[in-house]
Protein backbone atom coordinates (compact mmCIF):
# COMPACT_ATOMS: atom_id res chain seq x y z
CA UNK A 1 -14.97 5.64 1.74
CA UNK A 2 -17.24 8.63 1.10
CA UNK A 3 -16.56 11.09 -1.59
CA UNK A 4 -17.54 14.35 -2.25
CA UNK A 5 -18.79 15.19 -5.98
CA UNK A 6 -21.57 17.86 -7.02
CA UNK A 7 -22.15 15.98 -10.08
CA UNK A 8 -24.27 12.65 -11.34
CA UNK A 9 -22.04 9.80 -11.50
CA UNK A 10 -24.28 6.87 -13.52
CA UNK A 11 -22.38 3.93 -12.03
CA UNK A 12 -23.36 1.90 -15.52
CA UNK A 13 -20.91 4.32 -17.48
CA UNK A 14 -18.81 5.89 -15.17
CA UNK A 15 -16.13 4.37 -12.33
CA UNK A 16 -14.92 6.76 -9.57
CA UNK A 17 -11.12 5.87 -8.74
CA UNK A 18 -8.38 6.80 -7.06
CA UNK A 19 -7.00 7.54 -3.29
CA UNK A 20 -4.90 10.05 -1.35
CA UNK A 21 -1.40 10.91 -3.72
CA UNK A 22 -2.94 8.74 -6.51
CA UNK A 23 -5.55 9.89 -9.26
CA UNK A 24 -6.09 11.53 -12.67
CA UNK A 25 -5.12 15.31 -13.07
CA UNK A 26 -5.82 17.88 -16.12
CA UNK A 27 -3.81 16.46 -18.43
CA UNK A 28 -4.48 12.49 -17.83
CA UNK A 29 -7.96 13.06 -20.01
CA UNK A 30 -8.38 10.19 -22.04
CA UNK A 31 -5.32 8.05 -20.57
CA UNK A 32 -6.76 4.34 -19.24
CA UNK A 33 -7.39 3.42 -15.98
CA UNK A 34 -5.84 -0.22 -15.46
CA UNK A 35 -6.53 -3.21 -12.96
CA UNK A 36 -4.80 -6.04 -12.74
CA UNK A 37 -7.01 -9.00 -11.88
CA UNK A 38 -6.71 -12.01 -9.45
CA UNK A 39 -4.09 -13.67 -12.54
CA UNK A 40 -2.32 -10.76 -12.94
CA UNK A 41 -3.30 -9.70 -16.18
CA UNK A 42 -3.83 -6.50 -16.78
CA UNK A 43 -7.00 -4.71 -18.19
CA UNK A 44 -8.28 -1.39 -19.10
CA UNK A 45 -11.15 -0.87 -17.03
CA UNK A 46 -11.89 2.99 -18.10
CA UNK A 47 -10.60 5.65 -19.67
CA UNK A 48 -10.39 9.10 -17.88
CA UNK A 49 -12.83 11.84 -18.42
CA UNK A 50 -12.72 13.90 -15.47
CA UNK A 51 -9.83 15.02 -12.29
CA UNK A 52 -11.50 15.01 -9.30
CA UNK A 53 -10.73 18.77 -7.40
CA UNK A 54 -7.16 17.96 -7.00
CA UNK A 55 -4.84 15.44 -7.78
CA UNK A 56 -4.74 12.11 -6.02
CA UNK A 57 -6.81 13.69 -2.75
CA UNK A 58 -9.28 11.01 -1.20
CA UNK A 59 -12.53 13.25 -1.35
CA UNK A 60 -12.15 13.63 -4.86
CA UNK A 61 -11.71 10.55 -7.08
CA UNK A 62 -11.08 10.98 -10.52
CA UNK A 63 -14.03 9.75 -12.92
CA UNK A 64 -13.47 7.55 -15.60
CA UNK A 65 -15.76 5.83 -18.55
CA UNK A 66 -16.61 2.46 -18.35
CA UNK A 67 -14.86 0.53 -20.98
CA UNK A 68 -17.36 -2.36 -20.51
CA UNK A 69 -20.14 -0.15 -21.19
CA UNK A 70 -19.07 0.46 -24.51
CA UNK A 71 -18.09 -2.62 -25.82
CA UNK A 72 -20.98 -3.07 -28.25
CA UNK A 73 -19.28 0.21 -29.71
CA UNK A 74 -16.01 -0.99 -29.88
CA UNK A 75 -16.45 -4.63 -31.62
CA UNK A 76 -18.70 -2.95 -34.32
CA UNK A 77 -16.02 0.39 -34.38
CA UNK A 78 -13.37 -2.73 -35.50
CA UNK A 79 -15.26 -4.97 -37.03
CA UNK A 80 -14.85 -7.68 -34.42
CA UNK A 81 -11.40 -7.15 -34.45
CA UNK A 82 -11.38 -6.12 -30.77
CA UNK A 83 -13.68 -6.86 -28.12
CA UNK A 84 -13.83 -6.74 -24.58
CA UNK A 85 -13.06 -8.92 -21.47
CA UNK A 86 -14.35 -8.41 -18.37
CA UNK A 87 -11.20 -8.54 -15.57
CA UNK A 88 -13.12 -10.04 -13.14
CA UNK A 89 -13.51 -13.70 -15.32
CA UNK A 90 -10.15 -14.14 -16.52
């Protein structure tokens, strides 16, 4: 699918999501975006940091931080207490 976004998305931090009727809007900042893997488990795969133009339309995904690109930051941030799993292993 192509998408249209004037912006640099750097595909080692940032995931583009969504499809037509589903995506972020203005006030989903910071809410997780979730995918269940071939278990069904469920992970956080990012967290949302920006709406694409509109709501859920299939030009414009939302964009969402990598969770796994920050997992160095998130063991030391807790001490080791959590850490991350990539979706795709487990």
């Amino acid at each position: 699918m192509e998408f249209e976004y004037s912006g640099h998305v750097d595909e080692e931090l940032m995931i583009c999501a969504g499809k037509t009727g589903k995506g972020s809007c203005k006030q989903d900042t910071g809410g997780p975006l979730l995918v269940q893997n071939k278990n069904g488990s469920w992970f956080q795969y990012g967290i949302t940091a920006l709406f694409g133009m509109s709501c859920g339309h299939d030009k414009h995904p939302g964009i969402y931080a990598r969770v796994s690109a920050f997992c160095d930051f998130v063991s030391k941030t807790t001490n080791g207490t959590v850490n991350c799993q990539n979706p795709d292993t487990y």
